[in-house]
Structure formats: C-alpha cells, structure tokens
C-alpha atoms as a PDB file:
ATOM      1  CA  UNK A   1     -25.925  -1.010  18.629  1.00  0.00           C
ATOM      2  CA  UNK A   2     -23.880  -4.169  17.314  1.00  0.00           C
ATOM      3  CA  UNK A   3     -27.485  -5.879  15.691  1.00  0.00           C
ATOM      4  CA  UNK A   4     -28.320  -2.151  14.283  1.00  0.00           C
ATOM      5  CA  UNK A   5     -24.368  -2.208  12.704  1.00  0.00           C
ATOM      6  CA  UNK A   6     -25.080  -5.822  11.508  1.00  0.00           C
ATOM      7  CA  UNK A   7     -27.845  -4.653   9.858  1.00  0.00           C
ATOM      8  CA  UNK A   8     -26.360  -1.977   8.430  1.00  0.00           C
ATOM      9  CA  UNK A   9     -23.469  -4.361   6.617  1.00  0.00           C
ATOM     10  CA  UNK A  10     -26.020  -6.564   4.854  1.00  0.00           C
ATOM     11  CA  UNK A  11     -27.693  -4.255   3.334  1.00  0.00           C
ATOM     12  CA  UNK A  12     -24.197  -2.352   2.220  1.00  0.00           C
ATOM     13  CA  UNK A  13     -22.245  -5.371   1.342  1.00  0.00           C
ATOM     14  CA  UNK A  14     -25.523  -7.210  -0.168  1.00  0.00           C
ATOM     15  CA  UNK A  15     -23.204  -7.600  -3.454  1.00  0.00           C
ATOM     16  CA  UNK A  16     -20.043  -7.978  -1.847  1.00  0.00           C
ATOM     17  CA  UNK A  17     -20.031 -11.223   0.056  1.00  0.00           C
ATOM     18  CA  UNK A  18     -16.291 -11.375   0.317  1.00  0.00           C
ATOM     19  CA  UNK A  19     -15.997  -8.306   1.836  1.00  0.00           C
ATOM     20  CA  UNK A  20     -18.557  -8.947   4.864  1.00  0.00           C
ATOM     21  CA  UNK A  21     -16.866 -11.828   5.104  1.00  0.00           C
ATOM     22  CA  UNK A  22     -13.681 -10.556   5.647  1.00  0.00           C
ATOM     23  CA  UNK A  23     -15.316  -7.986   8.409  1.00  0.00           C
ATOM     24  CA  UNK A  24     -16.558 -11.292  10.336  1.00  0.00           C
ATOM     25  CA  UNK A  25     -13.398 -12.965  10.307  1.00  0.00           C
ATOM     26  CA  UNK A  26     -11.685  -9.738  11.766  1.00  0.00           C
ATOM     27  CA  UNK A  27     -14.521  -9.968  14.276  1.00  0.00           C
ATOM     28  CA  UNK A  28     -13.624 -13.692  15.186  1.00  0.00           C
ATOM     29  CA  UNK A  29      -9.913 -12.634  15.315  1.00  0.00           C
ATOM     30  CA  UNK A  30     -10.838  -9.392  17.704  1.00  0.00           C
ATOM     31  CA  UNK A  31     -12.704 -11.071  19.706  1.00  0.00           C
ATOM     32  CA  UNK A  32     -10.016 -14.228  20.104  1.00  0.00           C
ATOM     33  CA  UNK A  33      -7.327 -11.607  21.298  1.00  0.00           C
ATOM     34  CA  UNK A  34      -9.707  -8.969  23.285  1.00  0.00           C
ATOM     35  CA  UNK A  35     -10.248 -12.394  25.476  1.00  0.00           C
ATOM     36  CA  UNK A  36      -6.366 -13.167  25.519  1.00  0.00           C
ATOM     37  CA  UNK A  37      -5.345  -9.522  26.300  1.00  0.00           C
ATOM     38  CA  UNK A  38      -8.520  -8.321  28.302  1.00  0.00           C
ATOM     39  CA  UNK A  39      -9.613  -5.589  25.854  1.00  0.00           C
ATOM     40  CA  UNK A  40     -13.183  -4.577  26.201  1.00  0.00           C
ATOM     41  CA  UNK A  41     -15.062  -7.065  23.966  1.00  0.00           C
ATOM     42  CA  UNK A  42     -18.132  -4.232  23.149  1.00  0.00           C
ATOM     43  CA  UNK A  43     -15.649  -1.934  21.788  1.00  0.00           C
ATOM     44  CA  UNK A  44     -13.670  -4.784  20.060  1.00  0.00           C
ATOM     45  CA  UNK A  45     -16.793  -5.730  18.122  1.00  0.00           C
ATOM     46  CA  UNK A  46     -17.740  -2.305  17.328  1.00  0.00           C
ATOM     47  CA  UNK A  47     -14.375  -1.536  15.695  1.00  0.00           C
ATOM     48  CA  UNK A  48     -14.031  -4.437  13.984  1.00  0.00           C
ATOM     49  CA  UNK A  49     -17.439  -4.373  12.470  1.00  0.00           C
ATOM     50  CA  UNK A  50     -16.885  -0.446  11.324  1.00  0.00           C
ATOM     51  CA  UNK A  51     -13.576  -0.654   9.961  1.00  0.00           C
ATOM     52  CA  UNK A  52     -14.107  -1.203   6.537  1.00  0.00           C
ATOM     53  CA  UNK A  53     -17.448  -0.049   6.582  1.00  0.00           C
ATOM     54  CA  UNK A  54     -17.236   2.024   3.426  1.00  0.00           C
ATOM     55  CA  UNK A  55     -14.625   0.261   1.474  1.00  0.00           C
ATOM     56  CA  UNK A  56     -16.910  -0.455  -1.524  1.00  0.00           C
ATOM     57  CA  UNK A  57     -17.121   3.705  -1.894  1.00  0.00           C
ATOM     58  CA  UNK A  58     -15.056   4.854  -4.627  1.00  0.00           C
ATOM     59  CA  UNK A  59     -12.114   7.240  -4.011  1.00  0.00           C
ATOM     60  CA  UNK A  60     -14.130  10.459  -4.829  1.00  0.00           C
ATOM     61  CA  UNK A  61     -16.824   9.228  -2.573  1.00  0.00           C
ATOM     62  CA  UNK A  62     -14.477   8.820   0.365  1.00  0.00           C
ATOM     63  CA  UNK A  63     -13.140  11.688   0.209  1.00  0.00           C
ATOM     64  CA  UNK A  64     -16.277  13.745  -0.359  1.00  0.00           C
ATOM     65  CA  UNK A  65     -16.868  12.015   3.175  1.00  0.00           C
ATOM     66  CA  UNK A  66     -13.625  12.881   5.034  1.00  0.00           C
ATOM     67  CA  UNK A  67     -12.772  16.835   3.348  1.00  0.00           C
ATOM     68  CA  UNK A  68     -14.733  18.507   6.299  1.00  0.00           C
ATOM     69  CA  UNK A  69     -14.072  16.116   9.263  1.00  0.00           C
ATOM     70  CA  UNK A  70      -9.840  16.398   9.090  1.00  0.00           C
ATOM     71  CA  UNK A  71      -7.649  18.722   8.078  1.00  0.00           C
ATOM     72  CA  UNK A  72      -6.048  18.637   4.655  1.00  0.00           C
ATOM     73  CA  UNK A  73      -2.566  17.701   5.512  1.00  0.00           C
ATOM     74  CA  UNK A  74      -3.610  15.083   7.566  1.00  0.00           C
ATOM     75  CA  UNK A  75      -6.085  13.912   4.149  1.00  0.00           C
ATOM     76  CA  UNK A  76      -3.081  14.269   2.070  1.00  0.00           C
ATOM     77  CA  UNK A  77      -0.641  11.839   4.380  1.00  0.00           C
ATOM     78  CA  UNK A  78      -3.142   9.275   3.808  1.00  0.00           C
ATOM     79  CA  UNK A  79      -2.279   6.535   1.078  1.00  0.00           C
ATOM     80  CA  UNK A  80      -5.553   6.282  -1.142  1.00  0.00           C
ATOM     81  CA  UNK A  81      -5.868   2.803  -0.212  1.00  0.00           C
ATOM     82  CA  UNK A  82      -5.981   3.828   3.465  1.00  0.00           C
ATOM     83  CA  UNK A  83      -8.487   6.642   2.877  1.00  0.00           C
ATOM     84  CA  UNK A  84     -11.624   4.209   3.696  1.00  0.00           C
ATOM     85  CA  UNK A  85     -10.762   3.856   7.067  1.00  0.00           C
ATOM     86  CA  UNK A  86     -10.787   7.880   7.636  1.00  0.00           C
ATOM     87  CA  UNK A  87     -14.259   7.637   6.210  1.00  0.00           C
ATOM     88  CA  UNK A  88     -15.229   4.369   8.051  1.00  0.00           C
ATOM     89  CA  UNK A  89     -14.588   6.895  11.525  1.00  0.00           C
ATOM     90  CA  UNK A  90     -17.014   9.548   9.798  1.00  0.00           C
ATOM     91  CA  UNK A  91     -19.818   6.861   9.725  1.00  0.00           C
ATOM     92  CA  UNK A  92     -19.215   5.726  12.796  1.00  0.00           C
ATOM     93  CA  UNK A  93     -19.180   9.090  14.392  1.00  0.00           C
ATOM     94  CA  UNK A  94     -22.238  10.942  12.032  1.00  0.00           C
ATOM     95  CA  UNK A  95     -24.411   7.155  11.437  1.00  0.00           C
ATOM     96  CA  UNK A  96     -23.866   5.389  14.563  1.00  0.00           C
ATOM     97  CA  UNK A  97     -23.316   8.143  16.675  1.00  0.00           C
ATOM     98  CA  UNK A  98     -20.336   6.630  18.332  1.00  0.00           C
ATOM     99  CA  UNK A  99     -17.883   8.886  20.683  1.00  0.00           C
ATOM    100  CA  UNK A 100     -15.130   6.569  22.406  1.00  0.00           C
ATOM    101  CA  UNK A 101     -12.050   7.825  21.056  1.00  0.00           C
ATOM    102  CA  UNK A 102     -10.679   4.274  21.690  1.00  0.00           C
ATOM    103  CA  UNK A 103     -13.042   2.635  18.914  1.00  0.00           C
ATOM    104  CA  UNK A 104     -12.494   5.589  16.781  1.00  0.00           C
ATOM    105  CA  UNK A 105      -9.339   5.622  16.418  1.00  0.00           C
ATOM    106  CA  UNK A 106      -9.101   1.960  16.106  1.00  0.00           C
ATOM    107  CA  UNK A 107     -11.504   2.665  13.140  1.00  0.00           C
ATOM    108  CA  UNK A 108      -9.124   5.182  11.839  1.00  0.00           C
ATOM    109  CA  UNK A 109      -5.854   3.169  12.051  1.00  0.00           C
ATOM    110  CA  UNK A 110      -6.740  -0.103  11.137  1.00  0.00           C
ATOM    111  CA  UNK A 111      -5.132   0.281   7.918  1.00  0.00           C
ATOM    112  CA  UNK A 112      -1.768   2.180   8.359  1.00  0.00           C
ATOM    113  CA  UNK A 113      -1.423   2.207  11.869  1.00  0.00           C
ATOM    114  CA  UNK A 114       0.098   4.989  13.880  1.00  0.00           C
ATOM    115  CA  UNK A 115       2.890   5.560  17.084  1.00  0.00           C
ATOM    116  CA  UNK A 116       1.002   4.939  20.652  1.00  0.00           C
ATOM    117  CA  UNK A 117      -1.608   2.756  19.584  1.00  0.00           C
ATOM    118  CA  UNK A 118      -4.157   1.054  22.482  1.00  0.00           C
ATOM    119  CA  UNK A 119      -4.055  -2.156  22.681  1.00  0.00           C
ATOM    120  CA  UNK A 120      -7.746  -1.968  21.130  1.00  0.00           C
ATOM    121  CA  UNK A 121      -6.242  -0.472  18.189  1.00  0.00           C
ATOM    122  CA  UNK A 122      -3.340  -2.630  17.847  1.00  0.00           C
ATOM    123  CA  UNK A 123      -6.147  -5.527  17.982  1.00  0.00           C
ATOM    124  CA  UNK A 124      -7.963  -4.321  15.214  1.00  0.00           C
ATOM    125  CA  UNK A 125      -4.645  -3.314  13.369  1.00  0.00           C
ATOM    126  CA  UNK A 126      -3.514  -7.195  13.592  1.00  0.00           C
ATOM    127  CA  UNK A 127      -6.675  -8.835  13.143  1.00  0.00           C
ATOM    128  CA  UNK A 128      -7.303  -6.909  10.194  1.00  0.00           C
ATOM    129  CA  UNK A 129      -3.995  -8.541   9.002  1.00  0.00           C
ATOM    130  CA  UNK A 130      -4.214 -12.113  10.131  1.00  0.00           C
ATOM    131  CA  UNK A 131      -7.508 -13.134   9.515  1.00  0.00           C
ATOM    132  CA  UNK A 132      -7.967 -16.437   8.104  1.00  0.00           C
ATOM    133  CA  UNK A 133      -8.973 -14.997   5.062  1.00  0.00           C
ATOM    134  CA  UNK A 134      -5.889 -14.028   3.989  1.00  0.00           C
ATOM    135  CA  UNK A 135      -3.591 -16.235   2.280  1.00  0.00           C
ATOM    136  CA  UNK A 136      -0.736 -14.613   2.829  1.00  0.00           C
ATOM    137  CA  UNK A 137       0.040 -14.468   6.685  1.00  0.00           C
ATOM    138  CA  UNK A 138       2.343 -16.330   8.452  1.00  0.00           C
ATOM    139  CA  UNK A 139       1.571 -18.698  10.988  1.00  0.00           C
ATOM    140  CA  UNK A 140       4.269 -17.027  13.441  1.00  0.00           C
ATOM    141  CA  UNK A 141       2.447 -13.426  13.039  1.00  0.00           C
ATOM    142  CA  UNK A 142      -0.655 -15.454  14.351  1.00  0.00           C
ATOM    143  CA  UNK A 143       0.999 -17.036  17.017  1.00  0.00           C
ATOM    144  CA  UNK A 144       2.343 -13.658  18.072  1.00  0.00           C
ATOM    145  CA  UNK A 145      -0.416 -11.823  18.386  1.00  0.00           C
ATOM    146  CA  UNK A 146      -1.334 -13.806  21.003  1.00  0.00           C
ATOM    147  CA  UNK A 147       1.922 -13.358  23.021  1.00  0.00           C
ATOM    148  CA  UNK A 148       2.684  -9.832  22.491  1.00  0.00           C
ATOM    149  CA  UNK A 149       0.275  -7.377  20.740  1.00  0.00           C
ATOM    150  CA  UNK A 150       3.392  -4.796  20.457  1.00  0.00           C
ATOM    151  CA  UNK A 151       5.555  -6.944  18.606  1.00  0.00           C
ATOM    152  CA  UNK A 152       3.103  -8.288  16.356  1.00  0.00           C
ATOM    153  CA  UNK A 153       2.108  -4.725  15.443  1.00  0.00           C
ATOM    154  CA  UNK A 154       5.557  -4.360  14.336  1.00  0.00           C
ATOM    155  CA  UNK A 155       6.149  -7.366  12.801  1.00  0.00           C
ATOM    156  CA  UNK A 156       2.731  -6.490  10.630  1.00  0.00           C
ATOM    157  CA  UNK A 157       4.437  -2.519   9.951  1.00  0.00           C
ATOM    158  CA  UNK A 158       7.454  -4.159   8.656  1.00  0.00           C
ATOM    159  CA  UNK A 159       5.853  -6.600   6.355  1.00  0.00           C
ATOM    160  CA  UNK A 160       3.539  -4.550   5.006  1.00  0.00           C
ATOM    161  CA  UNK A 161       6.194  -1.127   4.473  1.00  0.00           C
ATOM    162  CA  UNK A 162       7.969  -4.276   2.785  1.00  0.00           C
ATOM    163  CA  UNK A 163       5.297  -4.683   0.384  1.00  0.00           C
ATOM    164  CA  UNK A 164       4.473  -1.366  -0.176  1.00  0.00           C
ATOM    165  CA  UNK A 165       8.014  -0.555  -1.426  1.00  0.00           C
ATOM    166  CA  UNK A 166       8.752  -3.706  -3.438  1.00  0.00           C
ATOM    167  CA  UNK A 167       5.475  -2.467  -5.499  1.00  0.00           C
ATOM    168  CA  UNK A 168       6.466   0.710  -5.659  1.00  0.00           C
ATOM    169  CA  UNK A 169       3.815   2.677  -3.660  1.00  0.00           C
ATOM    170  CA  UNK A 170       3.680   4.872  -1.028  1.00  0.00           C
ATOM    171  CA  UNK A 171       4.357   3.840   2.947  1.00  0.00           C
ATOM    172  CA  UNK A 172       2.042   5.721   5.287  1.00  0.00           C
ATOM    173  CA  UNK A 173       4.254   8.940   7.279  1.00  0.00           C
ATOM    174  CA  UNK A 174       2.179   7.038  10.208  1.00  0.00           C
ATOM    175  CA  UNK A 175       3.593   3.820   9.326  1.00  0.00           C
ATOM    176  CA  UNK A 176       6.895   4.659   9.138  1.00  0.00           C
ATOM    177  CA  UNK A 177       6.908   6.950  12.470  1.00  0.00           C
ATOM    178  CA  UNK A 178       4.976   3.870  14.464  1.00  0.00           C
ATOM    179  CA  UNK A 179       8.034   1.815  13.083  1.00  0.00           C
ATOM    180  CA  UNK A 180      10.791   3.710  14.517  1.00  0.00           C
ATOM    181  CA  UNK A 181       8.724   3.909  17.977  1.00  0.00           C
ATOM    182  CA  UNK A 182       7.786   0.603  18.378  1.00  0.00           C
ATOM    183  CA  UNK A 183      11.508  -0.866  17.022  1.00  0.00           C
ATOM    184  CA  UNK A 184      12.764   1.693  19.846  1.00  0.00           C
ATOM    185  CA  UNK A 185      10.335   0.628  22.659  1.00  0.00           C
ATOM    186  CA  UNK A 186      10.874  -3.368  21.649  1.00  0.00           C
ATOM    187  CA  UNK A 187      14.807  -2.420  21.505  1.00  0.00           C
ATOM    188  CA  UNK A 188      14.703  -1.041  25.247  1.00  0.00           C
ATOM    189  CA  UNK A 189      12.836  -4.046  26.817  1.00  0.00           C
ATOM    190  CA  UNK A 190      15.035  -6.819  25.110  1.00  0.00           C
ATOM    191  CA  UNK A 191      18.114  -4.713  26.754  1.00  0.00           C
END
C-alpha cells in the first residue's frame, strides 16, 4: 500500500517538487513522534503521505470531489485553504481504498484540526506544522511535540488562529472549538 501511494505522488507531484517534498518531511516528522509516543507507524505513514494528496487541485476541483461525500454545512465550515484535506480523505477512501477511521480522519484534520483528536491525528496535525521545511516554526513547538502531543496541538491552534486573524481570514469553527477544549483539558491537569 505505502510503495503503491509513493507511486502515486510522483506521478501527481511530477511538477511540484516542493510539494512532495514537504509530504516527506511530514513523513520524517510522523514517523520521529509515532516512535516517541507509540502511535502505529503503518498508519502514521499512510496519513502523512495522503494528507495533501490533492493540494495541487484547484478550488473547483476539490470541491467537485468532496460535494457528495459530506454534507453541505460541514463543506461550508471549511476555510478554502483547508478544503484539500476533505478531498485528500475522498482519495484515500475511493483510490486507495482505505477504511481506518483513525488515518482518515487524520487525513481530514491535518489542516484545521478539530476537539478529541487521536494522538495519530494530533501527529499528523503537528508534523504538518513543524516540518523542517518551514521557516517559520519555533524551535520550542518542536521540542514540544516531543513532550506532550496535547499541548503542542494547542500551541500550533493558537499560532495559527493568530495568523489567520492578523491577515484577516477566516479561523476554522473546528479550530476555534478544539481551542477552548484543549485550553480547558490543559487548564484541569496544571490544577
């Protein structure tokens, strides 16, 4: 399954070196804190691999793929830039005929995240961020993520809701629900 999703990427992302670059590096990052935090390393690799599967696709192409697999108001809560990662789930499901809810959903909220994530999810949410590819993570999110999967999940939800507002666009209803829960849950063990 892995060699046939391998596949797969080269021959999507032939023109888009950066971009199957970045989905190794999440890889390398996955797999790094699926060893730390004992997360099934098959799965890990899976997700990783499919999350930005069809991030080249144009916004009318994504959501050509997504309009009969979720409902509209779920669709609609979606910021555009988010919307590949509904669609990534599609492919996974329809082209790799994968079922585990777990990598699924890990698929589905890499970008926005959501309240009650697994820790497989919150591994692909983080590594997604902090991959060494990106220029603009801090060394303490890193260092985090190896500590305490929870509170680097957070961490990345504020930052990022941070962003979104300084540049005026929209924060995911997912986002800002997962924020609340996970500022809660953190709140409860520090007392």
């Amino acid at each position: 399954m892995i060699e046939l999703i391998e596949r797969y990427l080269e021959k999507v992302f032939i023109s888009d070196k950066h971009r199957l670059e970045h989905i190794q590096n999440v890889k390398k990052v996955a797999l790094e804190l699926a060893d730390i935090h004992q997360v099934d390393k098959n799965k890990v690799v899976i997700a990783a691999l499919l999350h930005d599967a069809t991030k080249t696709l144009s916004f009318k192409e994504n959501s050509a793929i997504v309009k009969d697999c979720f409902e509209k108001e779920e669709i609609r809560s979606v910021p555009r830039s988010c919307l590949h990662a509904y669609s990534a789930y599609v492919l996974a499901k329809t082209e790799f005929g994968i079922e585990d809810i777990d990598i699924l959903n890990a698929i589905k909220h890499h970008c926005a995240g959501r309240p009650n994530m697994s820790q497989l999810e919150k591994i692909i949410f983080v590594s997604d961020f902090i991959e060494e590819g990106r220029s603009f993570v801090d060394e303490r999110v890193n260092e985090l993520a190896k500590i305490d999967l929870t509170k680097a999940t957070y961490e990345i939800m504020l930052l990022t809701r941070e962003y979104l507002i300084k540049n005026n666009r929209n924060v995911a209803k997912s986002t800002e629900t997962a924020i609340e829960e996970y500022g809660k849950e953190l709140e409860e063990i520090n007392d």
